[in-house]
N, C-alpha and C. Protein backbone atom coordinates (compact mmCIF):
# COMPACT_ATOMS: atom_id res chain seq x y z
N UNK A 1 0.83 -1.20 0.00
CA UNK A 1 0.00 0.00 0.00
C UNK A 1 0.87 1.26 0.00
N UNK A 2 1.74 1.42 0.68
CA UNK A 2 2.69 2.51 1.13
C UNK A 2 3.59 2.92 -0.44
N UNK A 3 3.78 1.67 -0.97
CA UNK A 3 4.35 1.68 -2.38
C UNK A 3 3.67 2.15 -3.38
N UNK A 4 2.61 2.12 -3.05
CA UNK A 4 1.39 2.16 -4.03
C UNK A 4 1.54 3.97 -4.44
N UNK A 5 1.26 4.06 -2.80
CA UNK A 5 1.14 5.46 -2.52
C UNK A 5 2.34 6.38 -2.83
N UNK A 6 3.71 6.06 -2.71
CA UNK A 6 5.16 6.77 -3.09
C UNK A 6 4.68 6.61 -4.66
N UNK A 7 4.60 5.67 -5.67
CA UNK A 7 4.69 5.84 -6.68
C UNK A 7 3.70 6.45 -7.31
N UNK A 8 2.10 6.91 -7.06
CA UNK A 8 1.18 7.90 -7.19
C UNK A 8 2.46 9.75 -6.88
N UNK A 9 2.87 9.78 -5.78
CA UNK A 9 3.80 10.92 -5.46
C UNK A 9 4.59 11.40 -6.51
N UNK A 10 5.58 9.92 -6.52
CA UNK A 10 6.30 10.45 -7.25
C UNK A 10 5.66 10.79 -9.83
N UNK A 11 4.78 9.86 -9.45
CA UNK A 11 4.35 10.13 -10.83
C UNK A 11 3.68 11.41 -10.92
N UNK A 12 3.01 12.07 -9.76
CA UNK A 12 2.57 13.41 -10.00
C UNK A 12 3.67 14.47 -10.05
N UNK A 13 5.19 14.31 -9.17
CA UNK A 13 5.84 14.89 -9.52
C UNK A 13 6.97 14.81 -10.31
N UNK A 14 6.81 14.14 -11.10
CA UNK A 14 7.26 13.99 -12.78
C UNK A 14 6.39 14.39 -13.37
N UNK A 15 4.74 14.71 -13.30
CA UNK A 15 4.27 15.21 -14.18
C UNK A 15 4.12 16.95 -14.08
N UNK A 16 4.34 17.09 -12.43
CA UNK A 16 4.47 18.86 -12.21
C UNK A 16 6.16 19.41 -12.89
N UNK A 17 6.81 17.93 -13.10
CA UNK A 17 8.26 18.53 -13.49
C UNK A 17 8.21 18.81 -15.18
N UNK A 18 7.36 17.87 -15.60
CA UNK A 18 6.98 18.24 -17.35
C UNK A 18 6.57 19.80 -17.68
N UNK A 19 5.55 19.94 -16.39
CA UNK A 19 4.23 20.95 -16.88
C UNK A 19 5.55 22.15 -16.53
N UNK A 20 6.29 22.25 -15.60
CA UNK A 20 7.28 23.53 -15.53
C UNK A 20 8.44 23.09 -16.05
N UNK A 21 8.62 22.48 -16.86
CA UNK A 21 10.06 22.14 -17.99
C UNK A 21 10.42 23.27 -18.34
N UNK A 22 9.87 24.32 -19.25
CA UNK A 22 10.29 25.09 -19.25
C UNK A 22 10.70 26.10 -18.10
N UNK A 23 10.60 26.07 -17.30
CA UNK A 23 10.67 27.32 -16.18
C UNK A 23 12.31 26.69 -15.50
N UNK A 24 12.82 25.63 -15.70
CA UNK A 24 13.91 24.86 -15.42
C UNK A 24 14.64 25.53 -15.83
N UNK A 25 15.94 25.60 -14.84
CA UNK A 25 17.17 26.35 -15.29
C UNK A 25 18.04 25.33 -15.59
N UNK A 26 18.54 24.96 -16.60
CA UNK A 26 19.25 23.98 -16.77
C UNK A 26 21.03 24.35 -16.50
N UNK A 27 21.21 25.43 -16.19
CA UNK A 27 22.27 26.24 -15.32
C UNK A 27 22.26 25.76 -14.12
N UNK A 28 23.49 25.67 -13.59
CA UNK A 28 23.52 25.22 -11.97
C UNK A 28 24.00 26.66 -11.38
N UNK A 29 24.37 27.61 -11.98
CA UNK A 29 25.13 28.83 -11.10
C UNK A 29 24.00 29.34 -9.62
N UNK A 30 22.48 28.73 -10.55
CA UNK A 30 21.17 29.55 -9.28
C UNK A 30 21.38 28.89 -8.45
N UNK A 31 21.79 27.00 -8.48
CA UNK A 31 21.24 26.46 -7.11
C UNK A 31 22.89 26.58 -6.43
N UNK A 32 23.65 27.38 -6.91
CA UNK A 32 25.11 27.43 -6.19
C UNK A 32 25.04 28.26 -5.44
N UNK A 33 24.05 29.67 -5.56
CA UNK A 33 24.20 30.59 -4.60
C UNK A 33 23.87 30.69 -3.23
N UNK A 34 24.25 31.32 -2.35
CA UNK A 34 23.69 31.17 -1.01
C UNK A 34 23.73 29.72 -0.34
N UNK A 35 24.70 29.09 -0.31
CA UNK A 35 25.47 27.83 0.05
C UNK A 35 26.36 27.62 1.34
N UNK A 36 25.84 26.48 2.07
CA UNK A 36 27.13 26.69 3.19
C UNK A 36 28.01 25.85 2.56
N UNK A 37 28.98 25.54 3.32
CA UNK A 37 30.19 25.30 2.77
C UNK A 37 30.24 23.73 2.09
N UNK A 38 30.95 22.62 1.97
CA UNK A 38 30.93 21.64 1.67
C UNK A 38 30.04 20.61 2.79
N UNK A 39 29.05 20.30 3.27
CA UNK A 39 29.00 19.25 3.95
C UNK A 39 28.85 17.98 3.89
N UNK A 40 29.49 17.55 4.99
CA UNK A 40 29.68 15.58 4.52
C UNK A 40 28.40 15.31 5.34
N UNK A 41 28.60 14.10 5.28
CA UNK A 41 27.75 13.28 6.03
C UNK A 41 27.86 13.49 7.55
N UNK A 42 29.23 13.28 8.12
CA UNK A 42 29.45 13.80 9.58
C UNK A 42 29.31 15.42 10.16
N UNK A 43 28.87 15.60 9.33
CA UNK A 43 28.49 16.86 9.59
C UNK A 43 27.38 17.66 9.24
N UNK A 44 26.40 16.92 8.60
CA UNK A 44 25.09 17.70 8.22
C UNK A 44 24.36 16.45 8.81
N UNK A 45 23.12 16.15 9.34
CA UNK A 45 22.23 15.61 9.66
C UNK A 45 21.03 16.55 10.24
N UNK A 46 19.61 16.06 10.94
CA UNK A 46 18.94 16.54 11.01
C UNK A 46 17.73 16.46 10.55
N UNK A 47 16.83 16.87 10.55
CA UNK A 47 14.73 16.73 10.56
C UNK A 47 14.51 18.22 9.84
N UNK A 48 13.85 17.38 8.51
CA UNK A 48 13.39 18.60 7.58
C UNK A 48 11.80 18.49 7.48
N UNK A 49 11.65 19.43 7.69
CA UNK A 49 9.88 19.64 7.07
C UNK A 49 9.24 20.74 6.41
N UNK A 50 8.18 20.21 5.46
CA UNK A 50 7.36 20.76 4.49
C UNK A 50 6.60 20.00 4.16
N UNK A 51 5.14 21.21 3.57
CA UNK A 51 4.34 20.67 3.03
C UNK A 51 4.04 20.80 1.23
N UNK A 52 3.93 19.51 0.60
CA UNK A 52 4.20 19.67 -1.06
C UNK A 52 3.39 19.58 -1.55
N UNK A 53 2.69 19.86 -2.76
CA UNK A 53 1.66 19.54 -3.42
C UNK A 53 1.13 18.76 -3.76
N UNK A 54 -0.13 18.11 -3.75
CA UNK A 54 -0.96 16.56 -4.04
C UNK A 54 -2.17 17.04 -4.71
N UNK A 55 -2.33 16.13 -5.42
CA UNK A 55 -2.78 16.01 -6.52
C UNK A 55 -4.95 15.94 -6.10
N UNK A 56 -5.24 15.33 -4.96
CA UNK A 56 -6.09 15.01 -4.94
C UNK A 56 -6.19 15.56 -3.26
N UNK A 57 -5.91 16.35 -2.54
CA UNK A 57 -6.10 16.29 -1.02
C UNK A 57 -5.22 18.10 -0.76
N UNK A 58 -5.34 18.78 0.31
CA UNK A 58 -4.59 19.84 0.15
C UNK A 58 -3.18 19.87 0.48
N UNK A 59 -2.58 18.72 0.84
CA UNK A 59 -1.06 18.87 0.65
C UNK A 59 -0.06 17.20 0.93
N UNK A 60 1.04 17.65 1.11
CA UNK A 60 1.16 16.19 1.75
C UNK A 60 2.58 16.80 2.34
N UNK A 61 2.59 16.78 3.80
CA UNK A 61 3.51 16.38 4.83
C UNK A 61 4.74 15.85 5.12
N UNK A 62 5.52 16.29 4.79
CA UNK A 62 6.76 15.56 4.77
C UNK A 62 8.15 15.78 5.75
N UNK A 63 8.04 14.66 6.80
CA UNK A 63 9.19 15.00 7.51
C UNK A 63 10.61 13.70 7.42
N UNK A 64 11.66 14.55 6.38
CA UNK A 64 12.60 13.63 6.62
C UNK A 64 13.90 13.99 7.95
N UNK A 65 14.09 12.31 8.08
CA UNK A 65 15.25 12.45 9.12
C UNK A 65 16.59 12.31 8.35
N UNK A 66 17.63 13.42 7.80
CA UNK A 66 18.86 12.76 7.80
C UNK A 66 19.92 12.64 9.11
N UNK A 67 20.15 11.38 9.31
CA UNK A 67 20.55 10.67 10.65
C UNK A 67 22.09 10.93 10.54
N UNK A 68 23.15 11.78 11.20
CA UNK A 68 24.38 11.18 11.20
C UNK A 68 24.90 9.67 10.89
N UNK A 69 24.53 8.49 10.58
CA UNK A 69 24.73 7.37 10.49
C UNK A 69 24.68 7.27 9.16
N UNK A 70 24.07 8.38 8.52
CA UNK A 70 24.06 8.10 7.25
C UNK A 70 22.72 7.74 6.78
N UNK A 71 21.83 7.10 7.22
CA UNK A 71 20.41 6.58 7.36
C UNK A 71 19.30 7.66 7.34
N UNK A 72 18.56 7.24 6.53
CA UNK A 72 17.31 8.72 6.27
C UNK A 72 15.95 7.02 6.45
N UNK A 73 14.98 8.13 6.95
CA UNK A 73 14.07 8.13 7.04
C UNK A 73 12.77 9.24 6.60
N UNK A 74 11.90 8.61 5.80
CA UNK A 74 11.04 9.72 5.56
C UNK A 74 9.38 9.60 5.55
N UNK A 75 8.98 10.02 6.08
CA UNK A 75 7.68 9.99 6.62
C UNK A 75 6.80 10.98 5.92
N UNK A 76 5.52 10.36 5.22
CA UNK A 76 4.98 11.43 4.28
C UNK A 76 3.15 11.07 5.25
N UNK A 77 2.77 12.22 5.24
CA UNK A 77 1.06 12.50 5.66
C UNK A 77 0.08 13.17 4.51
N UNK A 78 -0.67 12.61 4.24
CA UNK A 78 -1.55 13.39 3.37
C UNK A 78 -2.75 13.77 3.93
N UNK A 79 -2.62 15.38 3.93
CA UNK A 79 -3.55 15.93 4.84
C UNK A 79 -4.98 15.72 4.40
N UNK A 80 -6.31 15.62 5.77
CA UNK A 80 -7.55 15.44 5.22
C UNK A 80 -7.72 14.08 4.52
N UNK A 81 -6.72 13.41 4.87
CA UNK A 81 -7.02 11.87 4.77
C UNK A 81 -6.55 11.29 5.27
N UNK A 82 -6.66 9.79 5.48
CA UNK A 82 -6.26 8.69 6.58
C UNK A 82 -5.35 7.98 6.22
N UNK A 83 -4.38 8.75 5.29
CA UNK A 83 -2.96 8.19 4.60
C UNK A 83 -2.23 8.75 4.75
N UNK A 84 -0.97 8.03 5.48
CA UNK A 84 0.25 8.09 5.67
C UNK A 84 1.15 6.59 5.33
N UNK A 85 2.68 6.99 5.22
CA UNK A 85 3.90 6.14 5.11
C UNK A 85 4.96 6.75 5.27
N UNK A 86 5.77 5.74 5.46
CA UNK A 86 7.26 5.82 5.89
C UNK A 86 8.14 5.22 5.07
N UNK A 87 9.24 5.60 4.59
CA UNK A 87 10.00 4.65 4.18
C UNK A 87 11.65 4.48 4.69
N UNK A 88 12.35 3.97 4.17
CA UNK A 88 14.11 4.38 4.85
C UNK A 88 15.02 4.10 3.91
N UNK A 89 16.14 4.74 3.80
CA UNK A 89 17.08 4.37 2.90
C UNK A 89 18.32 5.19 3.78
N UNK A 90 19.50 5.06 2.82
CA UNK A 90 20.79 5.28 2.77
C UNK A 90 21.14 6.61 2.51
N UNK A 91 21.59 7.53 2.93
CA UNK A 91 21.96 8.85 2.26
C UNK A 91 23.46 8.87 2.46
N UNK A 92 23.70 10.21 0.86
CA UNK A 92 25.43 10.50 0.78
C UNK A 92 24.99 11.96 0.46
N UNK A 93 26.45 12.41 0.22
CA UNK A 93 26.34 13.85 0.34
C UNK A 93 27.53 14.15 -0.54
N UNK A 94 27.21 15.10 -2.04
CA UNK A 94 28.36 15.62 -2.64
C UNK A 94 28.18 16.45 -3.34
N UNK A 95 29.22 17.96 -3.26
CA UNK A 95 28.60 19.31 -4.01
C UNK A 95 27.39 19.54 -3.09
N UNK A 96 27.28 19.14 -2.43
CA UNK A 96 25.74 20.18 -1.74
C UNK A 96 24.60 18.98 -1.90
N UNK A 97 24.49 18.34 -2.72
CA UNK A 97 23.60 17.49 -3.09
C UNK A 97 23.38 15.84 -2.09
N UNK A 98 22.40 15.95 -1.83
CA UNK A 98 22.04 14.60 -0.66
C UNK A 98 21.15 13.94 -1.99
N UNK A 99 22.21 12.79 -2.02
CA UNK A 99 21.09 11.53 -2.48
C UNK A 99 21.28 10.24 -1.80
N UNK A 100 19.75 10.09 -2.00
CA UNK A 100 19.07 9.11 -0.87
C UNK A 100 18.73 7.92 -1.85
N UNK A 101 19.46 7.02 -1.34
CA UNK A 101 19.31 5.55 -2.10
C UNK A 101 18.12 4.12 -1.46
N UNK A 102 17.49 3.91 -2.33
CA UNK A 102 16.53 2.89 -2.27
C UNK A 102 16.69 1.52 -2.93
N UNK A 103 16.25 0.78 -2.61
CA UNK A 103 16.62 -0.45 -3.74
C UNK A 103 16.64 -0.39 -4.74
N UNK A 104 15.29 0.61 -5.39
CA UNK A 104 14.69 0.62 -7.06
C UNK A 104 15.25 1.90 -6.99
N UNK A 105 15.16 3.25 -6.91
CA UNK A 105 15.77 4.11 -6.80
C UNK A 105 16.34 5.18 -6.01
N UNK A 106 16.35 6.63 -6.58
CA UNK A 106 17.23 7.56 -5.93
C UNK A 106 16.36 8.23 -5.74
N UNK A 107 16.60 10.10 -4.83
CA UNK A 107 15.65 10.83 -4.03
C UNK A 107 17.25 11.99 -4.20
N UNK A 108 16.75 13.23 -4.43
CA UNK A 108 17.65 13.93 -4.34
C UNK A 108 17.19 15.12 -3.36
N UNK A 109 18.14 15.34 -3.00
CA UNK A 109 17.95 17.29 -2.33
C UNK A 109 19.49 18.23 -2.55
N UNK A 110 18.49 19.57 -2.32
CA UNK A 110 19.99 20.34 -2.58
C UNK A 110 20.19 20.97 -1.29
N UNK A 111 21.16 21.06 -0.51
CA UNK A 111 21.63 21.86 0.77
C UNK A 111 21.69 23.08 0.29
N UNK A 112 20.68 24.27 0.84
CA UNK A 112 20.86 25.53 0.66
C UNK A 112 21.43 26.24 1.76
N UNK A 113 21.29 25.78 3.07
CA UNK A 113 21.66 26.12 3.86
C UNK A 113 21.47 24.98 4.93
N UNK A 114 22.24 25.33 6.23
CA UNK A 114 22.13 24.62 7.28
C UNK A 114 20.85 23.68 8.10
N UNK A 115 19.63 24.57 7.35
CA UNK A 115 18.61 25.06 7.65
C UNK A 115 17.05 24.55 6.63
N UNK A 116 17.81 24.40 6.00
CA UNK A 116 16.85 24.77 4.49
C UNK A 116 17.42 23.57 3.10
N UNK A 117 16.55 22.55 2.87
CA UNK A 117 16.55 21.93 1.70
C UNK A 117 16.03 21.87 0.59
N UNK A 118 16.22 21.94 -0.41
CA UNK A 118 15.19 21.55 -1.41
C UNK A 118 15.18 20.26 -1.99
N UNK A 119 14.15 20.05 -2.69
CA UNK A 119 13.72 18.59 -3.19
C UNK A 119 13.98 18.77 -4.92
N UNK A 120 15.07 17.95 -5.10
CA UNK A 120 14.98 18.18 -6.52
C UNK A 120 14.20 17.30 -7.69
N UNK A 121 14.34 17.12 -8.76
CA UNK A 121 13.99 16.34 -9.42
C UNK A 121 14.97 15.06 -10.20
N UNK A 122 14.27 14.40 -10.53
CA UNK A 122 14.98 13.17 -10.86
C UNK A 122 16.49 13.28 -11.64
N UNK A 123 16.86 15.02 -12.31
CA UNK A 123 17.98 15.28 -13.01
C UNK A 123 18.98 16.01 -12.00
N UNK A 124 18.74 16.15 -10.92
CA UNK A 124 19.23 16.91 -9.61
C UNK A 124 19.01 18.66 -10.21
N UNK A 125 17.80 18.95 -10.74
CA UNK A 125 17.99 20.26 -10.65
C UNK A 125 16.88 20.54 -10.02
N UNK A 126 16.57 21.65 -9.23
CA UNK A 126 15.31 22.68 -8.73
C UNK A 126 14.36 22.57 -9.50
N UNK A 127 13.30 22.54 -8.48
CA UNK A 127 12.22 22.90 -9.42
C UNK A 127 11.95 24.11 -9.09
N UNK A 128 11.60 24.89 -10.21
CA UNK A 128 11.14 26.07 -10.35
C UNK A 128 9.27 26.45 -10.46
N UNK A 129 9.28 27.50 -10.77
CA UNK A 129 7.83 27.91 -11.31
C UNK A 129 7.08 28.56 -10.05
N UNK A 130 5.65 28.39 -10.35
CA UNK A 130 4.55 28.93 -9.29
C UNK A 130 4.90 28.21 -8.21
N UNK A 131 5.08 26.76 -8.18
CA UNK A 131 5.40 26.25 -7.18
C UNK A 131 6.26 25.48 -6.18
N UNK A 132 7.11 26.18 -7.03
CA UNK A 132 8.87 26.26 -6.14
C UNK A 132 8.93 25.95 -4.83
N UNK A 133 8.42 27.15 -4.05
CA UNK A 133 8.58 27.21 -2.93
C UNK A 133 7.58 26.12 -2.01
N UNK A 134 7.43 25.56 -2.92
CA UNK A 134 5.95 23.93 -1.97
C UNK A 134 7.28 22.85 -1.67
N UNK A 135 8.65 22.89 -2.47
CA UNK A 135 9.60 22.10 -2.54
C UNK A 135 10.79 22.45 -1.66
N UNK A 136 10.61 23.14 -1.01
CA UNK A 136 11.64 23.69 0.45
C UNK A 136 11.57 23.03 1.85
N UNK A 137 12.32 22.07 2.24
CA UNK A 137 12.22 21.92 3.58
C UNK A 137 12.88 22.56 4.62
N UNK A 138 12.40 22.81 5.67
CA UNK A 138 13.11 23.34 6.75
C UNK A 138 13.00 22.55 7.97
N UNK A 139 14.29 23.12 8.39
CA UNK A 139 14.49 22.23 9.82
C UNK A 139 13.97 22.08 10.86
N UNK A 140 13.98 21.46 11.53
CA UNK A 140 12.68 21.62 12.51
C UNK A 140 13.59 21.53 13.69
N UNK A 141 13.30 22.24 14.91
CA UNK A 141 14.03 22.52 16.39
C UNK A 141 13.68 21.35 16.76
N UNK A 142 14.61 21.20 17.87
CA UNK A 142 14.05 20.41 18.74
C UNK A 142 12.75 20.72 19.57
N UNK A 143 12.55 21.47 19.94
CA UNK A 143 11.68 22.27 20.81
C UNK A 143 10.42 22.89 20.69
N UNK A 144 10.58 22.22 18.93
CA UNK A 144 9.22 22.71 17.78
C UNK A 144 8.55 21.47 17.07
N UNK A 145 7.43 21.69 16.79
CA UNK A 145 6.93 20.10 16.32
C UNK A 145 6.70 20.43 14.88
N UNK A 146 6.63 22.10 14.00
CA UNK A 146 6.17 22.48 12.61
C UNK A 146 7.46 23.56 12.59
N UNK A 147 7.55 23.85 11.36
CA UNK A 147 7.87 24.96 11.22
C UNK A 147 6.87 25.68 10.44
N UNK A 148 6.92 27.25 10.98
CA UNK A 148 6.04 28.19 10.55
C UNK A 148 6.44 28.28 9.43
C-alpha cells in the first residue's frame, strides 16, 4: 500500500516537473548561490519539514530524518485523509547534493543552507515555477513540532 502510494507521489511529480520544464534552469550557477560550505555526512544531519503539493487532497507532509549514520528516514502525511507512510534508505552527500538511495531508486535534495533543503527532481535540478517554494524543507528545532 505505502508503495502504491510513493509511486502515485512520485508520478505526479514527474508530471508537475513536465508541466514547468520550461521554467527549469538547466544552469547550476542559481542552485550554487547562497550555500554553506561543503557538507559531509558527519556533519550535516537533522529533521526537515514541508508541506508539497498533491494532486487530490490539500497537501502532503513531509518530515525527513537525515541521521548522522548516514540513514534517512522519511515519513509522508496526506492531509484530510487517513494516509500516511514511511519509508528508509541510505543517504550520501556531494557538491551540496544529498542523495538518498533505495533499492529501485534515488531521491535527491539540494543543501541551501544549514537550515533549508530543497527537493529536486529526478535530473538533480530545482524545481522552479509557481510552485517552487511547496519544494523547500526546513528544519525543525528540537523544541518545535512544525515549522512556521
Amino acid at each position: 500500500m505505502h508503495f502504491k502510494i510513493f509511486i502515485i507521489v512520485i508520478a505526479f511529480l514527474g508530471v508537475f516537473q513536465l508541466s514547468c520544464s520550461h521554467n527549469i534552469n538547466n544552469n547550476s550557477t542559481k542552485a550554487g548561490n547562497n550555500l554553506i560550505g561543503n557538507p559531509s555526512s558527519k556533519s550535516f544531519s537533522g529533521t526537515f519539514f514541508g508541506i508539497t503539493p498533491c494532486a487530490d487532497c490539500p497537501g502532503i507532509e513531509i518530515t525527513i530524518h537525515f541521521k548522522e549514520d548516514s540513514t534517512f528516514v522519511e515519513n509522508f502525511n496526506y492531509m484530510e485523509r487517513n494516509t500516511s507512510f514511511a519509508d528508509t534508505g541510505k543517504w550520501s552527500i556531494s557538491n551540496k547534493i544529498i542523495t538518498v538511495s533505495f533499492p529501485d531508486h534515488h531521491s535527491y535534495f539540494l543543501v541551501k543552507s544549514d537550515s533549508i533543503v530543497s527537493i529536486l527532481d529526478a535530473d538533480k535540478r530545482e524545481i522552479e515555477g509557481p510552485l517552487s517554494d511547496k519544494f523547500i524543507l526546513k528544519k525543525k528545532n528540537s523544541d518545535r513540532t512544525r515549522i512556521e
